[in-house]
Protein backbone atom coordinates (compact mmCIF):
# COMPACT_ATOMS: atom_id res chain seq x y z
CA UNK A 1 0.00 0.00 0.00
CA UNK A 2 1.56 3.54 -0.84
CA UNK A 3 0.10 7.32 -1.75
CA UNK A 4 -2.81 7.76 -0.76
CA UNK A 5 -4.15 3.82 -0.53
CA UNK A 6 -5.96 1.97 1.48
CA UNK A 7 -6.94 -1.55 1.78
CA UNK A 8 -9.71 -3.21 3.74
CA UNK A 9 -8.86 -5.91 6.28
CA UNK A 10 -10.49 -8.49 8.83
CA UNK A 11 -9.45 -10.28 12.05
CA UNK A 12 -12.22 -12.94 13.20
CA UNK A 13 -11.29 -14.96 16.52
CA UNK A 14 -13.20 -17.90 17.45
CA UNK A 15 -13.29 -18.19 20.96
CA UNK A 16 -14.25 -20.42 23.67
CA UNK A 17 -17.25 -18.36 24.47
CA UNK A 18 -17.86 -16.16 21.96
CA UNK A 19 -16.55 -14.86 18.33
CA UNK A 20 -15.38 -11.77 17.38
CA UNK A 21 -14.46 -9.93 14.62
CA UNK A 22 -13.43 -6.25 13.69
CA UNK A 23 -13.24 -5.00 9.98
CA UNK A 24 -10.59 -2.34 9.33
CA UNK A 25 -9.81 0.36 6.55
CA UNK A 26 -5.77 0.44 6.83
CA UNK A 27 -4.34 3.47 5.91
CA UNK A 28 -0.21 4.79 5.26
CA UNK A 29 1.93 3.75 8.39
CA UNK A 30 0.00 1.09 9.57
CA UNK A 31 -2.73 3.05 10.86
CA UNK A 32 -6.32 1.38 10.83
CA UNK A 33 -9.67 2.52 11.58
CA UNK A 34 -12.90 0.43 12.58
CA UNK A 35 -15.13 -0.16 10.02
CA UNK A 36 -17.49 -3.28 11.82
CA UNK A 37 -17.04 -5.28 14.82
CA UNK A 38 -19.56 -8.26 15.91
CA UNK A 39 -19.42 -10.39 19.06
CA UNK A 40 -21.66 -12.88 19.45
CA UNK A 41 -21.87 -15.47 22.55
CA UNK A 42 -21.72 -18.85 21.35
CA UNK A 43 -20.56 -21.08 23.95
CA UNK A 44 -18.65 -23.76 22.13
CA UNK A 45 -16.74 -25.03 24.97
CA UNK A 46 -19.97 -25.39 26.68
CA UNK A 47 -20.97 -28.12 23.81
CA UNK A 48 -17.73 -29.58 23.78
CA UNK A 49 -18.37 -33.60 25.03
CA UNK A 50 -16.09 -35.61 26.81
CA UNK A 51 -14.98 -37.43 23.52
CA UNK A 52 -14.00 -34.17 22.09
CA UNK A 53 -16.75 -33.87 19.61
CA UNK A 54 -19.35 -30.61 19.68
CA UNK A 55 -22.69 -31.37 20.28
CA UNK A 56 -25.13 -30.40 17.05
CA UNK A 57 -26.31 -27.31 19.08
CA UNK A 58 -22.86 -25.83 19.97
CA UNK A 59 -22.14 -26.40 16.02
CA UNK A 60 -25.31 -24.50 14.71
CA UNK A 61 -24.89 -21.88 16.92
CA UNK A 62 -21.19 -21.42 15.74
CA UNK A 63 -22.43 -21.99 12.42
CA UNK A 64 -25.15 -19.19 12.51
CA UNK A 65 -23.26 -16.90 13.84
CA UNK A 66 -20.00 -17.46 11.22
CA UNK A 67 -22.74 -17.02 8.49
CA UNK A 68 -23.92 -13.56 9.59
CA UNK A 69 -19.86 -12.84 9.82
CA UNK A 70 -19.41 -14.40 6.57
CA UNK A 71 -22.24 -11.64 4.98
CA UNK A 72 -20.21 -9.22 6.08
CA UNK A 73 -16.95 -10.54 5.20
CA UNK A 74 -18.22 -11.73 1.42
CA UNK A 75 -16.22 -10.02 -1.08
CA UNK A 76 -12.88 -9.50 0.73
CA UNK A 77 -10.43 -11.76 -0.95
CA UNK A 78 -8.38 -14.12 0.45
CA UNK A 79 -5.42 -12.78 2.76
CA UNK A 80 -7.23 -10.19 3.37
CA UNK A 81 -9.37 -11.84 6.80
CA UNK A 82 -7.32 -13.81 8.88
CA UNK A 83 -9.78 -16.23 10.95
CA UNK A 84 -8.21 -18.47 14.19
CA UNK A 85 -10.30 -21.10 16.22
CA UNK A 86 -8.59 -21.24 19.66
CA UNK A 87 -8.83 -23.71 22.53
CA UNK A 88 -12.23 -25.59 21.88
CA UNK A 89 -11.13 -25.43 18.37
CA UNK A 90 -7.45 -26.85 19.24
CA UNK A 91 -9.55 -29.93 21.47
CA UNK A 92 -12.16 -30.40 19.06
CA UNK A 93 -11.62 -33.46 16.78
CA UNK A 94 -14.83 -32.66 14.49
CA UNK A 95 -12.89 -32.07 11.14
CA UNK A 96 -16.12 -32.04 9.42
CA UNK A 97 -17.16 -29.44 11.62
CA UNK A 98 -14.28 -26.72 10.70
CA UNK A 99 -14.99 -27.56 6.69
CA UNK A 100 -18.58 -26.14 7.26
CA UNK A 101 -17.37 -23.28 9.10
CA UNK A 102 -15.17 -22.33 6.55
CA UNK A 103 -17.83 -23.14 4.11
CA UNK A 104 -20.40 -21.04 6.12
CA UNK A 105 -17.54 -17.67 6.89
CA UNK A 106 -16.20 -18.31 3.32
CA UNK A 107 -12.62 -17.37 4.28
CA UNK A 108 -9.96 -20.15 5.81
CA UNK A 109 -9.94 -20.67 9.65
CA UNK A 110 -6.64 -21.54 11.37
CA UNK A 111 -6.10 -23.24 14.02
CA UNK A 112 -3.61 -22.03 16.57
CA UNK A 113 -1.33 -23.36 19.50
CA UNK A 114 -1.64 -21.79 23.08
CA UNK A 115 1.57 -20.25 22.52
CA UNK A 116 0.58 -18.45 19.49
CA UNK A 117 -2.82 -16.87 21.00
CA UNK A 118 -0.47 -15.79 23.65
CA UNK A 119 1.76 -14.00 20.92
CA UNK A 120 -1.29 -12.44 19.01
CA UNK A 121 -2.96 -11.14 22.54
CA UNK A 122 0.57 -9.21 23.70
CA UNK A 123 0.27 -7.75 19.88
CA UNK A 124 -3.22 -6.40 20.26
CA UNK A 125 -2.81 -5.33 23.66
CA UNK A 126 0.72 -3.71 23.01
CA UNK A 127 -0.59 -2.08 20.02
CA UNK A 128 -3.79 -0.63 22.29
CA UNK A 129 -1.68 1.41 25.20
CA UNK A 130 0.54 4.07 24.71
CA UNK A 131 3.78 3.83 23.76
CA UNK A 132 6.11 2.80 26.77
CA UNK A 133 8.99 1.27 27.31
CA UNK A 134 7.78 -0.19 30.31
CA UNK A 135 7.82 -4.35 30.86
CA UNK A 136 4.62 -5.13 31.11
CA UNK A 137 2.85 -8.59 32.39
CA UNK A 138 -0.24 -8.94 30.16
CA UNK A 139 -3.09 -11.63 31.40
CA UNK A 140 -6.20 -12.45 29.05
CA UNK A 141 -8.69 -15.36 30.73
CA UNK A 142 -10.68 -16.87 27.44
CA UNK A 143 -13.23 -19.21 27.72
CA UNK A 144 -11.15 -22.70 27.67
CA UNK A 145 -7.51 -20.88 28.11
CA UNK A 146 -6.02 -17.89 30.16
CA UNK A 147 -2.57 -16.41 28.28
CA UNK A 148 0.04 -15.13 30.12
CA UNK A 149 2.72 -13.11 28.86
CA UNK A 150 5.66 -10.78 29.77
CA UNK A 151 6.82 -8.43 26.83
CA UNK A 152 8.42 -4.46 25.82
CA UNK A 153 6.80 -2.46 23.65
CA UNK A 154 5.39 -4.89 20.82
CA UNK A 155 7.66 -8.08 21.59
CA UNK A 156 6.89 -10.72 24.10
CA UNK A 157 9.64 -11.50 26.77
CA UNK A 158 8.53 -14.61 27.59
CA UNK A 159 4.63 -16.59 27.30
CA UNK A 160 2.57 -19.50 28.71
CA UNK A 161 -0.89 -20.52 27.48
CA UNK A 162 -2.76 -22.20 30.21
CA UNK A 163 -4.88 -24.59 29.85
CA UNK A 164 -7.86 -23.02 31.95
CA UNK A 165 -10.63 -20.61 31.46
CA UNK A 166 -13.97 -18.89 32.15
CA UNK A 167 -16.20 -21.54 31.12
CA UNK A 168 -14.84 -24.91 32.14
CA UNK A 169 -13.56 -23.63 35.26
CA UNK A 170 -17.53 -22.16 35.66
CA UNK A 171 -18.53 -25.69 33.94
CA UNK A 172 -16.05 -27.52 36.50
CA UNK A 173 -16.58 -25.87 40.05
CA UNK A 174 -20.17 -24.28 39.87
CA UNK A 175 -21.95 -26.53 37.58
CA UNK A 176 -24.64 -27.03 39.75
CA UNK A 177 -25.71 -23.25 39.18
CA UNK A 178 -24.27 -22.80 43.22
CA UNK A 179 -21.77 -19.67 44.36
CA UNK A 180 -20.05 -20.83 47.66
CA UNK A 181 -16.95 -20.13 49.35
CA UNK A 182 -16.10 -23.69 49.28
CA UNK A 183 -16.52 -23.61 45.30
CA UNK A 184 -14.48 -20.51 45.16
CA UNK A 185 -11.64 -21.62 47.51
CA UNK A 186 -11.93 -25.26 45.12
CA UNK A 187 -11.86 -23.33 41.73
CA UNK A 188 -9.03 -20.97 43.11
CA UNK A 189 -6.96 -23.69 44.38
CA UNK A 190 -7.18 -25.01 41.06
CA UNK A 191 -6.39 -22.35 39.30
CA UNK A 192 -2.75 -22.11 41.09
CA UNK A 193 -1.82 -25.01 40.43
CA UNK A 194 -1.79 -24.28 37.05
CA UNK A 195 -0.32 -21.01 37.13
CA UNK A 196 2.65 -22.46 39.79
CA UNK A 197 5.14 -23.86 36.72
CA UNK A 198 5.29 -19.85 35.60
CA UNK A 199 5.32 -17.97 38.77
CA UNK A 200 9.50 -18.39 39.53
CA UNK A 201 10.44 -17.45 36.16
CA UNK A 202 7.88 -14.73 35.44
CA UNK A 203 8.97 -13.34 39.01
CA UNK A 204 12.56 -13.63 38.11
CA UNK A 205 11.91 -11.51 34.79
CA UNK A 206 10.07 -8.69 36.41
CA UNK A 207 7.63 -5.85 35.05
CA UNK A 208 6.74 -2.53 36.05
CA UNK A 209 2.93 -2.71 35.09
CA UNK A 210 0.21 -5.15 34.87
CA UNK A 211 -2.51 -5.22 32.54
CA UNK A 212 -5.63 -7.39 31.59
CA UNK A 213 -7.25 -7.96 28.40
CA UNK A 214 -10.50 -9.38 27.22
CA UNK A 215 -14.11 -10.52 28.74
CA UNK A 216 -13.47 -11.71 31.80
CA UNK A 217 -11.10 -9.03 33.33
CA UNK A 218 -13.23 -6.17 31.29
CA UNK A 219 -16.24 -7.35 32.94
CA UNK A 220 -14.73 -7.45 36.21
CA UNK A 221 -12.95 -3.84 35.84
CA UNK A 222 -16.88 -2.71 35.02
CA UNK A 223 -18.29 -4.25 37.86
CA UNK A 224 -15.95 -2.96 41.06
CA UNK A 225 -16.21 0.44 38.72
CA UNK A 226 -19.78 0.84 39.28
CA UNK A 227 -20.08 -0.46 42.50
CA UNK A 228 -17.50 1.92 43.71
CA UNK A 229 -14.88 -0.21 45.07
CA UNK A 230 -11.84 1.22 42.88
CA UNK A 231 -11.73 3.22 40.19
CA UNK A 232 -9.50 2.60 36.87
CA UNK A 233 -8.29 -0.63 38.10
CA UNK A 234 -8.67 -3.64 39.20
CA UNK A 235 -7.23 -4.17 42.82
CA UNK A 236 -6.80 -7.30 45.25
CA UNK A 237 -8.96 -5.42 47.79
CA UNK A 238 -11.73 -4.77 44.60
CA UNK A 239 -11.22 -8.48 43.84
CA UNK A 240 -12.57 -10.12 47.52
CA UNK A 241 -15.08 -7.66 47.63
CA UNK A 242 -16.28 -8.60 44.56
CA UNK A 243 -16.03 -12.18 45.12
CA UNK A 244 -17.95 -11.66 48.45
CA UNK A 245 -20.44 -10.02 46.98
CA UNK A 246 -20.52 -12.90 45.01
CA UNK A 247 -21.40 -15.59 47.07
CA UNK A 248 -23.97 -13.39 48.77
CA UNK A 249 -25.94 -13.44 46.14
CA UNK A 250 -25.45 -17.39 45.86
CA UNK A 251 -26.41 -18.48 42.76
CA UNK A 252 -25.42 -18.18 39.15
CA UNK A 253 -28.86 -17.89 37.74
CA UNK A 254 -29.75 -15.02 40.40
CA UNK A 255 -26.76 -12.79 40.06
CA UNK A 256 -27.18 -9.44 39.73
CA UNK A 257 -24.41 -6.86 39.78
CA UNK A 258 -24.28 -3.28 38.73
CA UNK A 259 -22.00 -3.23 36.13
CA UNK A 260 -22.57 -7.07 34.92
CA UNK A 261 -24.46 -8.15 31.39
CA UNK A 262 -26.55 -11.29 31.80
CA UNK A 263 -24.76 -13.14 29.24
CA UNK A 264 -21.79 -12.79 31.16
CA UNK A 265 -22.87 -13.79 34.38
CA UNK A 266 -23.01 -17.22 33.54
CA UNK A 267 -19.42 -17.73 33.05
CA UNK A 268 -18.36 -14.79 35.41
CA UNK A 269 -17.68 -17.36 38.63
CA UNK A 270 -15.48 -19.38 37.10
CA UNK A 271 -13.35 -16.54 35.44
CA UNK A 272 -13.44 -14.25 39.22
CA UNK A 273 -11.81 -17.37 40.24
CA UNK A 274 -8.65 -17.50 38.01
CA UNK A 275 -8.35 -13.90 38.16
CA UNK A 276 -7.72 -14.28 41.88
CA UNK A 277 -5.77 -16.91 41.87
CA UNK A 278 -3.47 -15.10 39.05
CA UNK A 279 -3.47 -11.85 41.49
CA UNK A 280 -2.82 -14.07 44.44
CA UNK A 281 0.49 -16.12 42.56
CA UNK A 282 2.02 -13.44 40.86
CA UNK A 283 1.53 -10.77 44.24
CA UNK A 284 -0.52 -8.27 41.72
CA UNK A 285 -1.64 -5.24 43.89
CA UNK A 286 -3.75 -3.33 40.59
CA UNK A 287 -4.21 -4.25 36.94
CA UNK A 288 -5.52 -2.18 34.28
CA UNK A 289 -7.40 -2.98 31.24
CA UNK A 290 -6.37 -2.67 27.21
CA UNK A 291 -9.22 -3.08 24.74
CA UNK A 292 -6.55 -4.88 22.67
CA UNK A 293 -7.21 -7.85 22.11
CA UNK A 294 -6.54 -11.28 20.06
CA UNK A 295 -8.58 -9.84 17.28
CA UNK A 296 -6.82 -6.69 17.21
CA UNK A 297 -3.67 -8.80 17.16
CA UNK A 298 -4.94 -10.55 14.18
CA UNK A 299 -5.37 -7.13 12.39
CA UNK A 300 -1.44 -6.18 13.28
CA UNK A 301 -0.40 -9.44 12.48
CA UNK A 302 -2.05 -9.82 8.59
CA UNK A 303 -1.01 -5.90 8.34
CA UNK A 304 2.73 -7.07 8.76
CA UNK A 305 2.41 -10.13 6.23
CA UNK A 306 0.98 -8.10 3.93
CA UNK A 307 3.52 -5.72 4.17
CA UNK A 308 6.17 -8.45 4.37
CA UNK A 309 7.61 -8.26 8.13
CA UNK A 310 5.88 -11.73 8.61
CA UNK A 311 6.88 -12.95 11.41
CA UNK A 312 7.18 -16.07 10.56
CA UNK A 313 10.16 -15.13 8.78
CA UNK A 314 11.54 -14.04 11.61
CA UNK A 315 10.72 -17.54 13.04
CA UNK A 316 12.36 -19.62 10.10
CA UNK A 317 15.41 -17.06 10.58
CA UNK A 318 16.00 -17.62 14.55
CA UNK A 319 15.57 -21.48 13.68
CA UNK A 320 18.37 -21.74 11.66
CA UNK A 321 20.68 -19.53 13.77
CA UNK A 322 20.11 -21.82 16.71
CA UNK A 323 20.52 -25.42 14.96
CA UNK A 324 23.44 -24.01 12.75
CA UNK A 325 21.84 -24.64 10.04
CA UNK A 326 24.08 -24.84 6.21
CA UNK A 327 22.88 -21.96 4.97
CA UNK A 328 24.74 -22.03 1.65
CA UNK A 329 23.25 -25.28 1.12
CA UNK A 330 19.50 -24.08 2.15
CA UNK A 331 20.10 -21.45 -0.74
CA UNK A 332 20.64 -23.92 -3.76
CA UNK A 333 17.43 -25.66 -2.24
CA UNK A 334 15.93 -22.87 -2.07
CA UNK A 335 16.68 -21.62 -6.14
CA UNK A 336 16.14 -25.13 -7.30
CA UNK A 337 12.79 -25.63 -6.04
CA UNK A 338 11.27 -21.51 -6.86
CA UNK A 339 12.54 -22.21 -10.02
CA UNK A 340 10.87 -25.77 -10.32
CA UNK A 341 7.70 -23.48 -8.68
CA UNK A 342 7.29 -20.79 -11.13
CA UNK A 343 7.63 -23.52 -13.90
CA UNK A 344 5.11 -25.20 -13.43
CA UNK A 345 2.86 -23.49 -10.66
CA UNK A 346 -0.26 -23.08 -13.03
CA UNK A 347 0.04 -26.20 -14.71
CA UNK A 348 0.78 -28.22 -11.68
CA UNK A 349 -2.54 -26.98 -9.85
CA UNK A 350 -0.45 -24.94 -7.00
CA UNK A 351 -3.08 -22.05 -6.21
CA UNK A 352 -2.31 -21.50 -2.67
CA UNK A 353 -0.99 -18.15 -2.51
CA UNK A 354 1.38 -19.06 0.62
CA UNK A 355 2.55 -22.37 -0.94
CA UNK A 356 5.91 -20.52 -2.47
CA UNK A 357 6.40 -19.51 0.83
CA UNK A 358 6.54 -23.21 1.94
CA UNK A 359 8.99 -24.14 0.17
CA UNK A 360 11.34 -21.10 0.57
CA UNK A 361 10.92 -22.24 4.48
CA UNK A 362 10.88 -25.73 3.81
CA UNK A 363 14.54 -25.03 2.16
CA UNK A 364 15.87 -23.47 4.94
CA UNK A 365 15.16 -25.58 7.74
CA UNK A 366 14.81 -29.16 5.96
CA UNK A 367 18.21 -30.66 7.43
CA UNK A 368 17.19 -29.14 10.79
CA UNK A 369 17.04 -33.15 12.01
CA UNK A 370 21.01 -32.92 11.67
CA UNK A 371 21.28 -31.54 15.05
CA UNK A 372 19.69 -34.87 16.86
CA UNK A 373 21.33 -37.39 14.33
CA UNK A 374 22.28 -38.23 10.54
CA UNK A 375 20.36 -41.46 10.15
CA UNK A 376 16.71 -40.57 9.99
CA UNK A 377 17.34 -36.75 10.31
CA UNK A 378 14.09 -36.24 8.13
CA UNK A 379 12.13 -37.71 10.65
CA UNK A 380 13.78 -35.88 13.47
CA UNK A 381 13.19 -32.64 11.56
CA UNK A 382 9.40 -33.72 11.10
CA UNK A 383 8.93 -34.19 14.94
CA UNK A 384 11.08 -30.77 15.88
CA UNK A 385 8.71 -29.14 13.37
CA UNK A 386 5.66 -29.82 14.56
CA UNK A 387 6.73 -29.72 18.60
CA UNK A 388 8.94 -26.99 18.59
CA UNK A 389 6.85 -23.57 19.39
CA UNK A 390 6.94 -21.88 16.32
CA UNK A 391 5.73 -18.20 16.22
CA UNK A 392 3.22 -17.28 13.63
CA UNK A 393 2.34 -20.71 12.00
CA UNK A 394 -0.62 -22.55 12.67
CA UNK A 395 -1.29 -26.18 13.84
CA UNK A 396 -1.98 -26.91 10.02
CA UNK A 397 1.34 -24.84 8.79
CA UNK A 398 3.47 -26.93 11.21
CA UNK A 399 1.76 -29.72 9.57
CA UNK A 400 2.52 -28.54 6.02
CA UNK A 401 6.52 -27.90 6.66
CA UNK A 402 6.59 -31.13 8.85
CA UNK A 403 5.31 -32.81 5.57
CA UNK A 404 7.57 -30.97 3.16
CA UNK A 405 10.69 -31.99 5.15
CA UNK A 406 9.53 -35.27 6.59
CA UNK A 407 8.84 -36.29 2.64
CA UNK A 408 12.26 -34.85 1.10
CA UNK A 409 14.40 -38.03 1.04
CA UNK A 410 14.15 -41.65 2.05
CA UNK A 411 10.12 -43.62 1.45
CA UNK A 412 7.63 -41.82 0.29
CA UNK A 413 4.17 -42.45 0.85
CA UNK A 414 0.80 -40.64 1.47
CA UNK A 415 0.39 -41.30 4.83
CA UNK A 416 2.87 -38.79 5.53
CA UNK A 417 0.55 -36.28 4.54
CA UNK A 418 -2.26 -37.05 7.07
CA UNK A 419 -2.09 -34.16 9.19
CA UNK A 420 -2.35 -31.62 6.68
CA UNK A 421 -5.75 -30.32 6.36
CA UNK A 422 -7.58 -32.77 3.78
CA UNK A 423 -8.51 -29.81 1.41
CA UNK A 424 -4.65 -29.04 1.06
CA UNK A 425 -3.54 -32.13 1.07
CA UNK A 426 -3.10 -32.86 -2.70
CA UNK A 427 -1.08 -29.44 -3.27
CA UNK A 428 1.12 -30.23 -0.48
CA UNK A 429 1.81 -33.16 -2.13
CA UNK A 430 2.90 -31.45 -4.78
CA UNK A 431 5.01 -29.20 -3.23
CA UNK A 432 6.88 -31.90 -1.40
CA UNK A 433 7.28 -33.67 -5.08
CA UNK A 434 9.42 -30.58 -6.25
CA UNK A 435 11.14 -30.04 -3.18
CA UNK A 436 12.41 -33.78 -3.33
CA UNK A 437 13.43 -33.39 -7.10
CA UNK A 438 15.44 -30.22 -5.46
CA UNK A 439 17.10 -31.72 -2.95
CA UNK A 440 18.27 -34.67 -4.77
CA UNK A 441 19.99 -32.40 -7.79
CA UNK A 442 21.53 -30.45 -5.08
CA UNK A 443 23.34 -33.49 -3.39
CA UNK A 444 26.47 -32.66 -4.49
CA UNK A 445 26.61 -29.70 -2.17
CA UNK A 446 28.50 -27.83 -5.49
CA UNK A 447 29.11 -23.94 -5.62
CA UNK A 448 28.60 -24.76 -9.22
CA UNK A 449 25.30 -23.52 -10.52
CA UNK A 450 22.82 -26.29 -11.75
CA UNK A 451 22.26 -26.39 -15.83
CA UNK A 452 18.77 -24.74 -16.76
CA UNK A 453 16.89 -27.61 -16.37
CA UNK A 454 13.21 -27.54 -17.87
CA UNK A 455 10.33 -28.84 -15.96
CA UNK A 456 6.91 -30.23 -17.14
CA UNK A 457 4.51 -30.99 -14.07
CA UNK A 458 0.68 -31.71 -15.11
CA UNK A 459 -2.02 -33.66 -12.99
CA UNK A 460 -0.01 -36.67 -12.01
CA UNK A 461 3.40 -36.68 -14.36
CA UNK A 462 6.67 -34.77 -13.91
CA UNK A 463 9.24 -34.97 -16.46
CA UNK A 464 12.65 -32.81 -16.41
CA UNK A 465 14.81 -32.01 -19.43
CA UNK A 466 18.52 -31.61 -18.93
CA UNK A 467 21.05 -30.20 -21.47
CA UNK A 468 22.44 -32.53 -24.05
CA UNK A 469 25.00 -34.92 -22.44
CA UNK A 470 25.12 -33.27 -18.65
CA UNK A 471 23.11 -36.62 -17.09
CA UNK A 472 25.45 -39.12 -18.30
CA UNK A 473 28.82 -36.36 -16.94
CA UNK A 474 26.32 -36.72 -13.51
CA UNK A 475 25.84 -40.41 -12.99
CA UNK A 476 25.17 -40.26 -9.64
CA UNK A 477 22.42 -37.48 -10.03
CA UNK A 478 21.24 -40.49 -12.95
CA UNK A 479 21.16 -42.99 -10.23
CA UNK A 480 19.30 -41.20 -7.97
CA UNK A 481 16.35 -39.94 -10.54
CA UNK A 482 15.81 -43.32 -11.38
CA UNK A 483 15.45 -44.26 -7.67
CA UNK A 484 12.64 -41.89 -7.21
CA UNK A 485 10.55 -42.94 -10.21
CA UNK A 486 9.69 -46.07 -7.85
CA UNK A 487 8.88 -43.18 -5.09
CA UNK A 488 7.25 -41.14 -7.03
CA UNK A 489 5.03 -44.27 -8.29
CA UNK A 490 4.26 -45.05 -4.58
CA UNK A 491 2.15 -41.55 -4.42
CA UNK A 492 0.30 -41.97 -7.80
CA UNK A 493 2.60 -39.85 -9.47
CA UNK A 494 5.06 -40.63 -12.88
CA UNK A 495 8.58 -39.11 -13.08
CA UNK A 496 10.32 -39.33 -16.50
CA UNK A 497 13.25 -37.10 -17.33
CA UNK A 498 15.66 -37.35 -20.45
């Protein structure tokens, strides 16, 4: 975007209790102004079954309400509306479920790690307060997760994701509709114990300000607001008397507080509870509130893709730095298989619009496996892909560069494909096919430049052209095409060269 520009953008986050999403006009230096926002309530994690499946209302409430988004949305092309499902989303194993809610918002939905919600809530809050150079502990309580972060300015310091929030701890510990001081002290108790594993090193970090993001601690800033026991912030002393006040009133169907919306109240409990519990651990005195938030992140996060400071870049970039990765030898990859790409991309069915970034990743970190061991390093790389926290990329990109590099040498099959999203499945394939090819004609590890070598990819056949005589002056690159026209055969595929 330059002159006088702008471009229209969308963050939707698909929470544990409800959905959100905020349309943008962005403007010159990054700035962006609201064009829509829509929350809507859905309780998902309150249909979420103890075999991990949603019941049919949870899903056609989710469903409705990613229609009405999806109106809204409909003619914004792709890239341009970023969509994440978050911790229901990241238990739920209903993959039929996420194709109609793709279907029914018309955009892709991600879904993201703990770790990466954590990242994308620090952005939008960060990018909410003013400018400070402060280090500030940030605290968001979700639905099914509370993210905790320490960070400067726009970079986190350090991040946990735990695995707790405001409606299965109000699902857990006051299910029977009840407010007592034994199911506080229960859900509170709780609630440290989770927290525990990140009090020593948060502590040892430090920050000079604390702040809270999201439904929970909003609604609970609101509440002691209007009944006068603080004003700005949220204190300890604001917290018990809220939490007293609380219990007074007994039950979760009868409560009644200035300051609280109905269709808050029934997951308020629950969330009080871990707020405490993250005052009490962490020895807050007063937090205040951003109205940043994950889908505000979202927004900052597509702006910087778009304008190409993705930070998953950054991510690829730190990962070879630490394993020592060959760089020179990530680069002949890397020109092999862009060249291969821009071949045969439209002939070859490769329509994703991120899939040449794939590969350019895939190239740099696809002998990552080195550092554990030589023999089976592809399968070492696979597992460090997909396990190692990996800022920016979702559960189905790890999946995608786990594929590429778990695929790149050694048997091939399509069970190795699996945990790619079945609708990209096919082009991943694909992709993996010409990363192989460029791999094995850079075995040599040469500083001499490859020949131009011509390549022909349509529906299931490959063939490659070399110059006159160079394959028989390269017998072991010979040897090693004609070992993979048995590999490629074992995915459906044909691979002739000449």
């Amino acid at each position: 975007m330059s002159g006088t520009q702008s471009q229209v953008v969308a963050g939707v986050d698909l929470g544990s209790h409800s959905f959100h999403m905020i349309v943008v006009r962005v403007d010159e230096g990054a700035r962006f102004h609201v064009l829509d926002k829509l929350r809507e309530r859905v309780r998902l994690a309150a249909g979420l079954t103890a075999e991990r499946t949603l019941t049919p209302e949870a899903q056609e409430r989710a469903l409705e309400s990613l229609r009405r988004m999806g109106q809204r949305l409909r003619g914004l092309p792709v890239g341009a509306v970023r969509a994440v499902g978050t911790n229901t989303l990241r238990q739920s194993k209903d993959g039929q479920f996420l194709e109609r809610a793709q279907e029914a918002l018309g955009h892709p939905i991600e879904i993201i790690s703990g770790r990466e919600e954590a990242r994308l809530v620090y952005l939008g809050v960060s990018h909410s307060l003013a400018a400070s150079g402060d280090r500030r502990l940030v605290v968001d309580i979700g639905g099914g997760s509370t993210e905790c972060i320490i960070g400067e300015q726009f970079e986190p310091v350090d991040l946990d994701s735990l695995y707790m929030g405001c409606v299965s701890h109000t699902m857990t510990f006051f299910g029977d509709g009840r407010i007592t001081k034994e199911a506080f002290q229960r859900a509170e108790m709780a609630a440290r114990l989770e927290i525990e594993p990140l009090v020593e090193r948060f502590k040892e970090l430090g920050w000079q300000s604390v702040v809270g993001s999201s439904g929970t601690i909003i609604a609970a800033r609101k509440v002691v607001e209007a009944n006068g026991w603080t004003q700005a912030h949220i204190t300890q002393k604001s917290l018990k008397r809220l939490r007293k006040a609380m219990i007074a009133q007994g039950r979760i169907d009868k409560l009644a507080l200035p300051g609280l919306e109905a269709d808050r109240a029934i997951v308020f409990p629950g969330g009080v509870a871990i707020l405490k519990a993250v005052f009490d651990m962490l020895e807050i005195e007063s937090m205040q509130t951003a109205s940043g938030a994950l889908r505000e992140g979202l927004i900052y996060d597509l702006l910087g893709r778009i304008r190409h400071e993705d930070v998953r870049d950054k991510t690829i970039r730190a990962l070879a730095k630490r394993y020592g990765l060959d760089m020179a030898q990530a680069k002949r990859v890397r020109r092999t298989v862009l060249d291969f790409f821009d071949q045969s991309q439209n002939s070859f069915g490769l329509v994703n619009e991120e899939a040449r970034q794939f590969l350019e990743w895939a190239s740099v970190i696809h002998e990552i496996g080195l550092s554990i061991s030589y023999t089976g390093y592809h399968k070492h790389g696979a597992y460090l892909i997909e396990n190692l926290e990996m800022a920016g990329f979702s559960r189905n990109g790890r999946a995608v560069l786990s594929a590429i590099v778990r695929s790149h040498r050694r048997k091939l099959r399509r069970e190795l494909f699996d945990r790619v999203r079945p609708e990209f499945r096919e082009e991943v394939l694909r992709l993996a096919l010409l990363f192989r090819l460029a791999v094995r004609l850079n075995r040599s590890r040469s500083g001499a430049a490859l020949p131009d070598i011509r390549i022909e990819a349509a529906k299931d056949q490959i063939h490659l052209s070399f110059p006159e005589g160079w394959l028989e002056e390269h017998p072991l690159t010979g040897a090693d095409l004609a070992e993979e026209v048995g590999s490629f055969r074992a995915v459906g595929f044909a691979l002739s060269y000449r």
